[in-house]
C-alpha atoms as a PDB file:
ATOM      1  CA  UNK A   1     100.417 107.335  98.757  1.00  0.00           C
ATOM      2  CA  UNK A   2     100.260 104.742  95.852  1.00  0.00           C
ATOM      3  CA  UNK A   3      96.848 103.941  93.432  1.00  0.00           C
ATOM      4  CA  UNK A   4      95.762 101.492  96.256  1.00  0.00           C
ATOM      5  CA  UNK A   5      95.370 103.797  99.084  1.00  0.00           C
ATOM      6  CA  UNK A   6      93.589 106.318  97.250  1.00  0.00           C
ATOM      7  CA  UNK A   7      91.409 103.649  96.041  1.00  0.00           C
ATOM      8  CA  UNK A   8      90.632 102.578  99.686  1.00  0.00           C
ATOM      9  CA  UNK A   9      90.627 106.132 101.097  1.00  0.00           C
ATOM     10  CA  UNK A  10      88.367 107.260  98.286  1.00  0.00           C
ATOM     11  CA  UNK A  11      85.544 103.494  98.948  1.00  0.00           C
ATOM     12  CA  UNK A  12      85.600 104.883 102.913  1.00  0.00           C
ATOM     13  CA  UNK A  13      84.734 108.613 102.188  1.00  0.00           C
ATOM     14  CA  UNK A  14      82.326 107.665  99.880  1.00  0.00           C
ATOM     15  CA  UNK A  15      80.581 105.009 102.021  1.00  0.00           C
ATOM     16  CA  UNK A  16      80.409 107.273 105.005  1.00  0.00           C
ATOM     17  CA  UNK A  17      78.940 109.992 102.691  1.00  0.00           C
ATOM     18  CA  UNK A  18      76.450 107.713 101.770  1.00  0.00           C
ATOM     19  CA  UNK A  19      75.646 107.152 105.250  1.00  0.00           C
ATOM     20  CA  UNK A  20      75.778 110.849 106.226  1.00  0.00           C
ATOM     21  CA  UNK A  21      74.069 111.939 103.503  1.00  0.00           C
ATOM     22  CA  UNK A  22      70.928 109.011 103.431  1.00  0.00           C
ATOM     23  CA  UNK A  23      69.773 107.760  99.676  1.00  0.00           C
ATOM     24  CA  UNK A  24      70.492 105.054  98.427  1.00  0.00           C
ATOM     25  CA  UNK A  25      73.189 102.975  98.251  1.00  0.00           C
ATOM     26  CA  UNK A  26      75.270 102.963  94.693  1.00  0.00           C
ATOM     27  CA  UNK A  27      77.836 100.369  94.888  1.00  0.00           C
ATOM     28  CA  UNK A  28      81.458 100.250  95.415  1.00  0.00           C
ATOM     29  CA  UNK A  29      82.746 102.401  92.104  1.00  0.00           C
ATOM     30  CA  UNK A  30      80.763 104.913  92.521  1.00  0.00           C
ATOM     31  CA  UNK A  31      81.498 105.233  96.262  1.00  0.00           C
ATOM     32  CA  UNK A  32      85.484 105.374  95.073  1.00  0.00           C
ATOM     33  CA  UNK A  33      84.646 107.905  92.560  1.00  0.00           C
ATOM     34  CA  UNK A  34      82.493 110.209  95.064  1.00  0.00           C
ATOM     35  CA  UNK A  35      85.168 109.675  97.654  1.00  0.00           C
ATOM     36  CA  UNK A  36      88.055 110.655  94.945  1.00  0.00           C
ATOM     37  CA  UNK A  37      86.356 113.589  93.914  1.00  0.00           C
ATOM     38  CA  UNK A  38      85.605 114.432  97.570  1.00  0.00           C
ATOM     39  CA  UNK A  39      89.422 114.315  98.307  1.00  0.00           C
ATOM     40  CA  UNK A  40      89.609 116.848  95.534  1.00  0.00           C
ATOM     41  CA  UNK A  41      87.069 119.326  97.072  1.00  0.00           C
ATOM     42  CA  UNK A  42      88.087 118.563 100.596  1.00  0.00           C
ATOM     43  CA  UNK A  43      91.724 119.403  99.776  1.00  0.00           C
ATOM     44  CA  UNK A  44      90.767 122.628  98.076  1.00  0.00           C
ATOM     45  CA  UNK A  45      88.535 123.655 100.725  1.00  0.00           C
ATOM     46  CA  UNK A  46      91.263 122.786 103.434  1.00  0.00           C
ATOM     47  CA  UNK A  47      93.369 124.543 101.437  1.00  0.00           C
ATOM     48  CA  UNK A  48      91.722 127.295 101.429  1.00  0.00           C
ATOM     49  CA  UNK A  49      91.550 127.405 105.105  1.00  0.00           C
ATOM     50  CA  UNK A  50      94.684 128.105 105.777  1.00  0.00           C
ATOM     51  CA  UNK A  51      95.669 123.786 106.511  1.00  0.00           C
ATOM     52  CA  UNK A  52      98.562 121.628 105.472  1.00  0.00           C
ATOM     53  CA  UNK A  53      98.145 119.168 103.043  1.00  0.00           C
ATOM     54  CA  UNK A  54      99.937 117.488 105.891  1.00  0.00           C
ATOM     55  CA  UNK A  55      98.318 114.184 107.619  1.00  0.00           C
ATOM     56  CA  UNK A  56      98.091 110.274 107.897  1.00  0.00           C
ATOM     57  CA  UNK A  57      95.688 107.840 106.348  1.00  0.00           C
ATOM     58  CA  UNK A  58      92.593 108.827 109.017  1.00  0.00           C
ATOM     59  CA  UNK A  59      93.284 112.705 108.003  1.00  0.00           C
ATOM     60  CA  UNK A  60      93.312 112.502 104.942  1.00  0.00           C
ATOM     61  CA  UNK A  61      89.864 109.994 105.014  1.00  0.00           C
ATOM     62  CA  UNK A  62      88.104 112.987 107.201  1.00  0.00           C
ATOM     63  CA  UNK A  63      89.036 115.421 104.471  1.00  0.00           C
ATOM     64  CA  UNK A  64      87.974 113.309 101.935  1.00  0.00           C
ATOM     65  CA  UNK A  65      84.323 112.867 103.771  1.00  0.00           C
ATOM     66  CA  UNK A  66      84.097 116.396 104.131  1.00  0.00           C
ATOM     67  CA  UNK A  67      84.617 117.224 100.523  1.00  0.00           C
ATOM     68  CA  UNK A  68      82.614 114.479  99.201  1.00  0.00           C
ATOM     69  CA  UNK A  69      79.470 115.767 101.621  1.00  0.00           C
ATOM     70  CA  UNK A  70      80.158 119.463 100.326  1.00  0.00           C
ATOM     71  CA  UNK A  71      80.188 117.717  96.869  1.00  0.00           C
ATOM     72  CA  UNK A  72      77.142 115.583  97.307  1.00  0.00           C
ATOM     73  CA  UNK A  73      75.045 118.611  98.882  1.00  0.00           C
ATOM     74  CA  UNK A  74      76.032 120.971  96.074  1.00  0.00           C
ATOM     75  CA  UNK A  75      75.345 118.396  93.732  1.00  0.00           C
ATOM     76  CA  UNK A  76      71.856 117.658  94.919  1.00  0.00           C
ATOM     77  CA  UNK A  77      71.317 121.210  94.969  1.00  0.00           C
ATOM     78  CA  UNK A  78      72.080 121.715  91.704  1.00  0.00           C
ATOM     79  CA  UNK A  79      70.130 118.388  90.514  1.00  0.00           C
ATOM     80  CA  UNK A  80      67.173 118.731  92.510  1.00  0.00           C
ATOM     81  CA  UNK A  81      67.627 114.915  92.970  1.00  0.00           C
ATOM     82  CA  UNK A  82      68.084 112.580  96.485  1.00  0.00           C
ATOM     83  CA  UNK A  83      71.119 111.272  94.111  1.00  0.00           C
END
């Protein structure tokens, strides 16, 4: 996958996080960054499950999502905040 897709991959995961998660709304580069660092966590945690890092554009958006919620509650956790 080139710069673009991740780019797009990473603005979906972290929009749907934001919508799955509530608070409010941070704008488009932090959404990418959130969603990034969720593809990060997500792949790690599949991983770690015992999955492929095998999948097309709507897998690998669902992983994303799931590690940027992971990252998002642990982060909150740690924060205290509703960031």
């Amino acid at each position: 996958m080139g710069i673009i897709s991740w780019l797009i991959i990473g603005l979906i995961a972290g929009w749907l996080t934001g919508k799955l998660m509530g608070g409010p709304g941070k704008g488009a580069l932090m959404d990418i960054i959130i969603g990034l660092i969720g593809a990060l966590v997500g792949g790690y945690i599949m991983s770690f499950l015992g999955f492929k890092p095998e999948g097309g554009f709507i897998y690998t958006i669902i992983v994303a999502t799931i590690g940027a919620v992971v990252f998002t509650w642990i982060f909150r956790k740690v924060t205290g905040g509703k960031t």
